[in-house]
PDB file of N, CA and C in Angstrom:
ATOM      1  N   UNK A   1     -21.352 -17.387 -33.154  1.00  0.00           N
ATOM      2  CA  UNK A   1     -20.246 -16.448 -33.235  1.00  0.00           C
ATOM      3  C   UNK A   1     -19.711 -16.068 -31.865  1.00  0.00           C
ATOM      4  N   UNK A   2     -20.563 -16.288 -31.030  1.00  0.00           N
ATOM      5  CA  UNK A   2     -20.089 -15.571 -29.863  1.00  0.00           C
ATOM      6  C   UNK A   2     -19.297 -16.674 -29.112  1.00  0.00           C
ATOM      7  N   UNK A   3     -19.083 -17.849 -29.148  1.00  0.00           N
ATOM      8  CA  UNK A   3     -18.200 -19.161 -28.791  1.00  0.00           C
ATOM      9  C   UNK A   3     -16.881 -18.664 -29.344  1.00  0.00           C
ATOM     10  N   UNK A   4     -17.604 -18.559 -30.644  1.00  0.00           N
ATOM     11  CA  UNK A   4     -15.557 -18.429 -31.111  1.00  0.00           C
ATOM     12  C   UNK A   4     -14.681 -17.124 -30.707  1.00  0.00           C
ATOM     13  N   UNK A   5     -15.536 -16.397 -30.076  1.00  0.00           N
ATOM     14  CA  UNK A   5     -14.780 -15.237 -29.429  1.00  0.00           C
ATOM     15  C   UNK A   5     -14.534 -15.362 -28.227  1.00  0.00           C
ATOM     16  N   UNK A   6     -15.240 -16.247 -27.404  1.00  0.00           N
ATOM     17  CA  UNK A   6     -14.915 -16.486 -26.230  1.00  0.00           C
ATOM     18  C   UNK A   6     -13.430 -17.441 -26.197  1.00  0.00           C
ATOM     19  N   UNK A   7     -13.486 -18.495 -27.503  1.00  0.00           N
ATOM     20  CA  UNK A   7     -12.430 -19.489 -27.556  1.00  0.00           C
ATOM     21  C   UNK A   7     -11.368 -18.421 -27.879  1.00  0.00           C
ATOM     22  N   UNK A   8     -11.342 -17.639 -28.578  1.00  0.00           N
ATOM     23  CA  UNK A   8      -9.895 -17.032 -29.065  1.00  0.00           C
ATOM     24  C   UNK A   8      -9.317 -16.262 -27.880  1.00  0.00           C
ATOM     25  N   UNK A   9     -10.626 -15.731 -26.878  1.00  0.00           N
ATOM     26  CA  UNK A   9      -9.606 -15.210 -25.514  1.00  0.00           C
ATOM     27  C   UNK A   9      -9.051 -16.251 -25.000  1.00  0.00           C
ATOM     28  N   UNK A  10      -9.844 -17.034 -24.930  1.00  0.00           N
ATOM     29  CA  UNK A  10      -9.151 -18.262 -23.570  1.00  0.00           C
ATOM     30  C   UNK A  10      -7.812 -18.768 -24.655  1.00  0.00           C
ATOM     31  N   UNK A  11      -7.232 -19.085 -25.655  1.00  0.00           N
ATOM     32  CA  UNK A  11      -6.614 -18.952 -26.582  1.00  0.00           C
ATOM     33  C   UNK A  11      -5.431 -18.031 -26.511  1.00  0.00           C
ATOM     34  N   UNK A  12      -5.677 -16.736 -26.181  1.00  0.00           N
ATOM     35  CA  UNK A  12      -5.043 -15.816 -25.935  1.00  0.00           C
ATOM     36  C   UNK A  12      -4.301 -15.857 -24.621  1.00  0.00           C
ATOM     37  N   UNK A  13      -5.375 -16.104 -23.565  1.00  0.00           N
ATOM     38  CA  UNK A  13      -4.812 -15.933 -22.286  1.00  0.00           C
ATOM     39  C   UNK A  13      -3.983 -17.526 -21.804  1.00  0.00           C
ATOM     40  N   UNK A  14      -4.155 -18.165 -22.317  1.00  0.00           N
ATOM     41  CA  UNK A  14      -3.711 -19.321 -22.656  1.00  0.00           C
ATOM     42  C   UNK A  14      -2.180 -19.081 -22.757  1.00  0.00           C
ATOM     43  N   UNK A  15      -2.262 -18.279 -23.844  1.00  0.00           N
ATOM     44  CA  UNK A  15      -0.960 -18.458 -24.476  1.00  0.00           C
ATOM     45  C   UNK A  15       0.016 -17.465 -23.958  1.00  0.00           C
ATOM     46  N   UNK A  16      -0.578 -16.136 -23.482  1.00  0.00           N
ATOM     47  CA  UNK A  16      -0.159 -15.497 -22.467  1.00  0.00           C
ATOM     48  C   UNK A  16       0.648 -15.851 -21.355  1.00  0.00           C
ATOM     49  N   UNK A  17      -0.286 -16.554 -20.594  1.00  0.00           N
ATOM     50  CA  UNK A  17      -0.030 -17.158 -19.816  1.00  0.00           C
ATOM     51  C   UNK A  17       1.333 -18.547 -19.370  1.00  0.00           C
ATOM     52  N   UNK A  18       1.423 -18.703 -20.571  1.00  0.00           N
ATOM     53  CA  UNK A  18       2.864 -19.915 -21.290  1.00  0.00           C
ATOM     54  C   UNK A  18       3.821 -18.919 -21.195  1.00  0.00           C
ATOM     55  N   UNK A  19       3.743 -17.881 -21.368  1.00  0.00           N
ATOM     56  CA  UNK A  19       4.757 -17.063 -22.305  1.00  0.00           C
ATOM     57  C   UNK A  19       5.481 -16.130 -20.625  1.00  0.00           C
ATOM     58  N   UNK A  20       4.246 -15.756 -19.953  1.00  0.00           N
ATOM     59  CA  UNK A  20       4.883 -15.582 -18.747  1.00  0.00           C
ATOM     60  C   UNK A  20       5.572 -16.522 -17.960  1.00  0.00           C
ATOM     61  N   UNK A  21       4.611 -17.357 -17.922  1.00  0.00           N
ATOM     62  CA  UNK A  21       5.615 -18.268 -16.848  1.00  0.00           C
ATOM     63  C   UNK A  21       6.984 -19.176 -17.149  1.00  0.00           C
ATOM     64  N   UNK A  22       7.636 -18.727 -18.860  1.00  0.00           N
ATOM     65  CA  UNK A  22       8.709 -19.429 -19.257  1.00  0.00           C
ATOM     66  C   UNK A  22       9.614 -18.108 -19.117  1.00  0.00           C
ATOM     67  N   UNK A  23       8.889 -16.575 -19.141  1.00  0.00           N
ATOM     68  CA  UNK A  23      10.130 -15.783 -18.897  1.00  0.00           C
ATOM     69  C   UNK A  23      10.227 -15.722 -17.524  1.00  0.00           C
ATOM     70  N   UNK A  24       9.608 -16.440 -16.507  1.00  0.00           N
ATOM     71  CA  UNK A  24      10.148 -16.733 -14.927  1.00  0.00           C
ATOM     72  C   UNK A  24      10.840 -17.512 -15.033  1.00  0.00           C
ATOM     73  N   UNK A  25      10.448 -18.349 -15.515  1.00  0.00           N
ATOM     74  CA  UNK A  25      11.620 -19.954 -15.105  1.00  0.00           C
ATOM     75  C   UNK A  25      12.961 -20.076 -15.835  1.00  0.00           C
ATOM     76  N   UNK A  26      12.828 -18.951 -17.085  1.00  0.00           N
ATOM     77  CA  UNK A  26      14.137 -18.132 -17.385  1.00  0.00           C
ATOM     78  C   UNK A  26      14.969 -17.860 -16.329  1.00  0.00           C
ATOM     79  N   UNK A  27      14.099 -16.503 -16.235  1.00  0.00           N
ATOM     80  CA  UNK A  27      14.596 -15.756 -14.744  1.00  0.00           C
ATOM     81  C   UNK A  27      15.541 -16.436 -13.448  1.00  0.00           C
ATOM     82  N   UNK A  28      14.496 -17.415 -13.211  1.00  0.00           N
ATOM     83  CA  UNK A  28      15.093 -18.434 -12.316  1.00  0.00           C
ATOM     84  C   UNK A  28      16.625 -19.216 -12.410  1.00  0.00           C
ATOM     85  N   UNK A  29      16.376 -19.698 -13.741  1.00  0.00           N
ATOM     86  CA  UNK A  29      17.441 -20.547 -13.869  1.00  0.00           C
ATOM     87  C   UNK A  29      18.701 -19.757 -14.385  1.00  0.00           C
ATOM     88  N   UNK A  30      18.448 -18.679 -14.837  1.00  0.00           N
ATOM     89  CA  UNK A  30      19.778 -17.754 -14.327  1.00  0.00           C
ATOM     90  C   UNK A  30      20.144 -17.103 -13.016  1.00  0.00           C
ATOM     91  N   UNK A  31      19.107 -16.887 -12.182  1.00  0.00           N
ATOM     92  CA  UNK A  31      19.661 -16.590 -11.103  1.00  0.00           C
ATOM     93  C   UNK A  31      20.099 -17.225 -10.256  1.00  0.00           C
ATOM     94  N   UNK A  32      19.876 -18.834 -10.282  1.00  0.00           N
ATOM     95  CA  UNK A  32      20.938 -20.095  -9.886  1.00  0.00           C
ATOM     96  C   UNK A  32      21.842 -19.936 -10.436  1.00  0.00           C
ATOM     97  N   UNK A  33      21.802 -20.047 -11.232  1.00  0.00           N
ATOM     98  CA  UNK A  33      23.202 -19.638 -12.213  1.00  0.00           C
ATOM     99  C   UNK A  33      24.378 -18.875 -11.809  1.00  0.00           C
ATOM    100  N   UNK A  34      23.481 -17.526 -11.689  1.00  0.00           N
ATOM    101  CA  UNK A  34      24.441 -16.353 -11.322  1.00  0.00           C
ATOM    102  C   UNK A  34      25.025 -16.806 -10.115  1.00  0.00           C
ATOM    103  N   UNK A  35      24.370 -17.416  -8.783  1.00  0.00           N
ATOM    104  CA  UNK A  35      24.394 -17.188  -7.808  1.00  0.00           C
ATOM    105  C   UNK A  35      25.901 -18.213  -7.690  1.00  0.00           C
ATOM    106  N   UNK A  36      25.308 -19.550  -8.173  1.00  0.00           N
ATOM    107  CA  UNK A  36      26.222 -20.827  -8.534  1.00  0.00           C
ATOM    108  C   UNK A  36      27.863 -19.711  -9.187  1.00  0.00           C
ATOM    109  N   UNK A  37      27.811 -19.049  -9.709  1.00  0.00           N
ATOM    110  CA  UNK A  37      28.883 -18.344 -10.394  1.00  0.00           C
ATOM    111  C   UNK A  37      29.577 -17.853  -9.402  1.00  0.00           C
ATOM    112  N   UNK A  38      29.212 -17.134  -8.477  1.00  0.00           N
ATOM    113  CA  UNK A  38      29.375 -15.644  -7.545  1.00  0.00           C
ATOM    114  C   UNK A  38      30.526 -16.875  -6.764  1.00  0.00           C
ATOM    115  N   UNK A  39      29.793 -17.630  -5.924  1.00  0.00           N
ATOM    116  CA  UNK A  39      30.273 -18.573  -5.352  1.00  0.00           C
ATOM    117  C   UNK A  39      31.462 -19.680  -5.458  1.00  0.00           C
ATOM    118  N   UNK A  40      31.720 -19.424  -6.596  1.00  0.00           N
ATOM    119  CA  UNK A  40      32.675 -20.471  -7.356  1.00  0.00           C
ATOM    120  C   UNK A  40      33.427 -19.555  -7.442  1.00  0.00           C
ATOM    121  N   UNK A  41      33.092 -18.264  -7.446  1.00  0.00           N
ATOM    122  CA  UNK A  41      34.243 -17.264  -8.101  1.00  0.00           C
ATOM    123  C   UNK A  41      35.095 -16.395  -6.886  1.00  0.00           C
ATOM    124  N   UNK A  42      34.202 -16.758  -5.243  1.00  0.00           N
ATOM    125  CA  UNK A  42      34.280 -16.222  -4.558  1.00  0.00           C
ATOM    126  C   UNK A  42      35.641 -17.318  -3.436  1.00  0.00           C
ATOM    127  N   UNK A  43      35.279 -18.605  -3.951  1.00  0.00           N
ATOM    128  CA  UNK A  43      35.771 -19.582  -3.578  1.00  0.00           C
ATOM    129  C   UNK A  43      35.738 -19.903  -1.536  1.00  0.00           C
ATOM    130  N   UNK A  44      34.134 -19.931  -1.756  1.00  0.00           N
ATOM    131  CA  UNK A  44      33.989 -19.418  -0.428  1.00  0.00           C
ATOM    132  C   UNK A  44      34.521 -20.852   0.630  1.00  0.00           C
ATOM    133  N   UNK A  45      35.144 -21.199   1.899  1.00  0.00           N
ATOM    134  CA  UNK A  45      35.493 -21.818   2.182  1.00  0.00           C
ATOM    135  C   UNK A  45      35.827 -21.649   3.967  1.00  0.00           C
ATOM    136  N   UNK A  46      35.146 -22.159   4.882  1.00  0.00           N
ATOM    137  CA  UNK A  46      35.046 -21.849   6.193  1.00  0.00           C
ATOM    138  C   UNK A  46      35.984 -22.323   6.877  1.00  0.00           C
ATOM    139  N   UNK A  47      36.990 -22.522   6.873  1.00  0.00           N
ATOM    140  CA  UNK A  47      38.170 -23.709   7.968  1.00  0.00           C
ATOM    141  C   UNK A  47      38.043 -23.101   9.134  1.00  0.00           C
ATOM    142  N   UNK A  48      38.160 -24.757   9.523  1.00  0.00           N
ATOM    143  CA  UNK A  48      37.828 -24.819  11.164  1.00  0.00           C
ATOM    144  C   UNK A  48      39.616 -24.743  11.772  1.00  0.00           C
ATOM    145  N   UNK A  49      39.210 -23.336  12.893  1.00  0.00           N
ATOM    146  CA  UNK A  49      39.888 -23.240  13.654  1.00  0.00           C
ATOM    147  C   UNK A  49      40.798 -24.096  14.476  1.00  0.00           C
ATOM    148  N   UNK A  50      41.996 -24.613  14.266  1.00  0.00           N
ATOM    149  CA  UNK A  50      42.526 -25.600  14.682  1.00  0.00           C
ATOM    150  C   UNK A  50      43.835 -25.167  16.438  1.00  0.00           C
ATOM    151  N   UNK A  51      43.567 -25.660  17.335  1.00  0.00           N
ATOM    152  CA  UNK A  51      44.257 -24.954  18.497  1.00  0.00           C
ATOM    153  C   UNK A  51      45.242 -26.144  18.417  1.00  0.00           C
ATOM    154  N   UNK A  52      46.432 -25.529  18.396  1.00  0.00           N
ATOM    155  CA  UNK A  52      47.909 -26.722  18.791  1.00  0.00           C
ATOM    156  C   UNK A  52      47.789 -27.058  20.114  1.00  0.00           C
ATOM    157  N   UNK A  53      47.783 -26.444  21.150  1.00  0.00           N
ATOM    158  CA  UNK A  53      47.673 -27.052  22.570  1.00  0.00           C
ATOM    159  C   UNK A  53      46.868 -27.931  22.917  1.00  0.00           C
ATOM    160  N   UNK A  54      45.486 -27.872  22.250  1.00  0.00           N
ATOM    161  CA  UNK A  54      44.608 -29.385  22.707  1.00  0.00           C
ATOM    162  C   UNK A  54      44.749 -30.380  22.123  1.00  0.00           C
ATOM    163  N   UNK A  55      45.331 -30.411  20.754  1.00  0.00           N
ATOM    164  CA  UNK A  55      45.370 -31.576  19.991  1.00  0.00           C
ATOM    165  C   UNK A  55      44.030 -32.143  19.292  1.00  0.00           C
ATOM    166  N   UNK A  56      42.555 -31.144  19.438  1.00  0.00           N
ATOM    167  CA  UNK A  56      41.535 -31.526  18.997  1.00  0.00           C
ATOM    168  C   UNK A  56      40.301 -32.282  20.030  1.00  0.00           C
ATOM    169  N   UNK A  57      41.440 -32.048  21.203  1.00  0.00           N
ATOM    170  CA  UNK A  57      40.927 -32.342  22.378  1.00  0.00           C
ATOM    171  C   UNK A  57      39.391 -31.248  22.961  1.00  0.00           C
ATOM    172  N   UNK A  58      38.647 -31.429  23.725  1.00  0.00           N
ATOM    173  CA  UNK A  58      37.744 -30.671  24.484  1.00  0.00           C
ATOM    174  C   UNK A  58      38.366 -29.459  25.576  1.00  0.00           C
ATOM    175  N   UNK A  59      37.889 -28.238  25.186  1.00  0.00           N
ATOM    176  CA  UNK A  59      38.358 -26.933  26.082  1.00  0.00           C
ATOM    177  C   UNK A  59      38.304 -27.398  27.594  1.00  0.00           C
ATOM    178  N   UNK A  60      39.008 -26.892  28.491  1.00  0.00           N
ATOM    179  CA  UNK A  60      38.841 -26.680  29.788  1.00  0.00           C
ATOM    180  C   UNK A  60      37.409 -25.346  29.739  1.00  0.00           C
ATOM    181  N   UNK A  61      36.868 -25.750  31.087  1.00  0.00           N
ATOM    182  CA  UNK A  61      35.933 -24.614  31.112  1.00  0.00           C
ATOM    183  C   UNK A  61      36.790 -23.571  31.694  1.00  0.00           C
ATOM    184  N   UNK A  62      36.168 -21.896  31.572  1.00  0.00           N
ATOM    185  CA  UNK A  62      36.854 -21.172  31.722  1.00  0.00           C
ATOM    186  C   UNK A  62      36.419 -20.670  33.606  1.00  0.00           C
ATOM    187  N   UNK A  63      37.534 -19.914  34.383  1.00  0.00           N
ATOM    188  CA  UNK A  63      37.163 -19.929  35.735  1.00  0.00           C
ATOM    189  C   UNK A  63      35.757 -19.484  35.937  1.00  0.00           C
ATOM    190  N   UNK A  64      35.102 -18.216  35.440  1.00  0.00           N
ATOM    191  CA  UNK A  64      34.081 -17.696  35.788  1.00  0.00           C
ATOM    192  C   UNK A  64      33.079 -18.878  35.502  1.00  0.00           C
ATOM    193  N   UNK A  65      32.792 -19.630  34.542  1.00  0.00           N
ATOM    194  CA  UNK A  65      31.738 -20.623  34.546  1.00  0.00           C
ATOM    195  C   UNK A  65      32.076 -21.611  35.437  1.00  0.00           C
ATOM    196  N   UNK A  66      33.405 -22.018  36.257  1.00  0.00           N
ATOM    197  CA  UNK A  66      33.498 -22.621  36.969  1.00  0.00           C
ATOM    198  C   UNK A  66      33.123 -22.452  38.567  1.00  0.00           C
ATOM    199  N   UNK A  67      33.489 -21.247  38.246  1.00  0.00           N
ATOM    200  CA  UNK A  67      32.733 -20.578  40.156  1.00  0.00           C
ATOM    201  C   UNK A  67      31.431 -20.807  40.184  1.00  0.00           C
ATOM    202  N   UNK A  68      30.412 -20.751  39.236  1.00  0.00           N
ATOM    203  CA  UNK A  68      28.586 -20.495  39.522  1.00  0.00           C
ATOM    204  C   UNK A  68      28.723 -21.947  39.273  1.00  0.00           C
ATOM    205  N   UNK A  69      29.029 -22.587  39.013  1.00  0.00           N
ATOM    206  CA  UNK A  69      28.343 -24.173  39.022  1.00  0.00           C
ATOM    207  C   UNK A  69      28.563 -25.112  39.996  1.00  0.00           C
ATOM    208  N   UNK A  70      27.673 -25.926  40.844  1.00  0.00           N
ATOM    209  CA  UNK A  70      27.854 -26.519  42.054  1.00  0.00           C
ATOM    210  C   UNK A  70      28.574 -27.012  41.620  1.00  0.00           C
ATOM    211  N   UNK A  71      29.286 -27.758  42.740  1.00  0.00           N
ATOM    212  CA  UNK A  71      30.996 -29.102  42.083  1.00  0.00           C
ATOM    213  C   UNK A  71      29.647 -30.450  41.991  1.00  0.00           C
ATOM    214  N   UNK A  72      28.850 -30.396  42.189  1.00  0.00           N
ATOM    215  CA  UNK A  72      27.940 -31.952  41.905  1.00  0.00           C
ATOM    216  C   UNK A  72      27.514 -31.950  40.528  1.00  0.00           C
ATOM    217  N   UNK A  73      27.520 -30.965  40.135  1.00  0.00           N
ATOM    218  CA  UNK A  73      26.895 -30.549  38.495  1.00  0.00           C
ATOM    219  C   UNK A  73      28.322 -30.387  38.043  1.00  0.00           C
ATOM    220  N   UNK A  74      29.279 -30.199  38.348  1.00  0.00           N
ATOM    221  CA  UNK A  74      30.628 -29.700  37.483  1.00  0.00           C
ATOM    222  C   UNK A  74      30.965 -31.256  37.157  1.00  0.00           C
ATOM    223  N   UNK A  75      30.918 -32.269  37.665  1.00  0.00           N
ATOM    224  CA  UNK A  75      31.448 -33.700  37.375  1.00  0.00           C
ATOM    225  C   UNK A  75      30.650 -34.062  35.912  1.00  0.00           C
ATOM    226  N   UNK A  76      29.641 -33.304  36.434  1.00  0.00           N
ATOM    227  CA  UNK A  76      28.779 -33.923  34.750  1.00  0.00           C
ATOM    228  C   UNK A  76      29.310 -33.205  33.632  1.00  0.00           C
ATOM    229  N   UNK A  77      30.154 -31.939  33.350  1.00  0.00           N
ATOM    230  CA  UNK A  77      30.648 -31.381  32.565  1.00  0.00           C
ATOM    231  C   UNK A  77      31.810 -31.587  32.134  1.00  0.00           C
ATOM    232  N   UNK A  78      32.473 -32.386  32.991  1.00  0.00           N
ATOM    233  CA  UNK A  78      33.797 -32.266  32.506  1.00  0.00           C
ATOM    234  C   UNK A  78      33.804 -33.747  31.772  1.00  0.00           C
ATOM    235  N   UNK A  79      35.265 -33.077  30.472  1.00  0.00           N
ATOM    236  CA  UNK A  79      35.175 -34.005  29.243  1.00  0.00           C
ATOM    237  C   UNK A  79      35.484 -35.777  29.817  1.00  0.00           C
TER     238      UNK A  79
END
């Protein structure tokens, strides 16, 4: 008698145990969900800053970084 009481916990916790970890993976897959939603709804979208004067070209450095850098090291910087 005392087996089959031990089997009906493990049985129990068993089944417990199923029952939690499907209301996580619930959980989960709505909060992709949601998140997937927010985002679509938010229509999030980063555009890159486009300057007409360079043409997509490389910046000039600006004067102050040009004063501290030896002119033997400045050849290696420029585009």
């Amino acid at each position: 008698m005392t087996a089959n009481k031990y089997d009906k916990k493990i049985i129990i916790k068993f089944i417990i145990h199923h029952i939690i970890m499907m209301i996580m993976v619930i959980i989960m897959v709505f909060a992709v969900a949601y998140a997937y939603y927010i985002f679509k709804k938010q229509n999030v979208e980063m555009p890159m800053p486009k300057s007409e004067k360079t043409n997509g070209k490389s910046h000039p450095l600006p004067d102050f970084i040009v004063d501290k850098i030896k002119p033997d090291e400045l050849g290696d910087l420029k585009p």
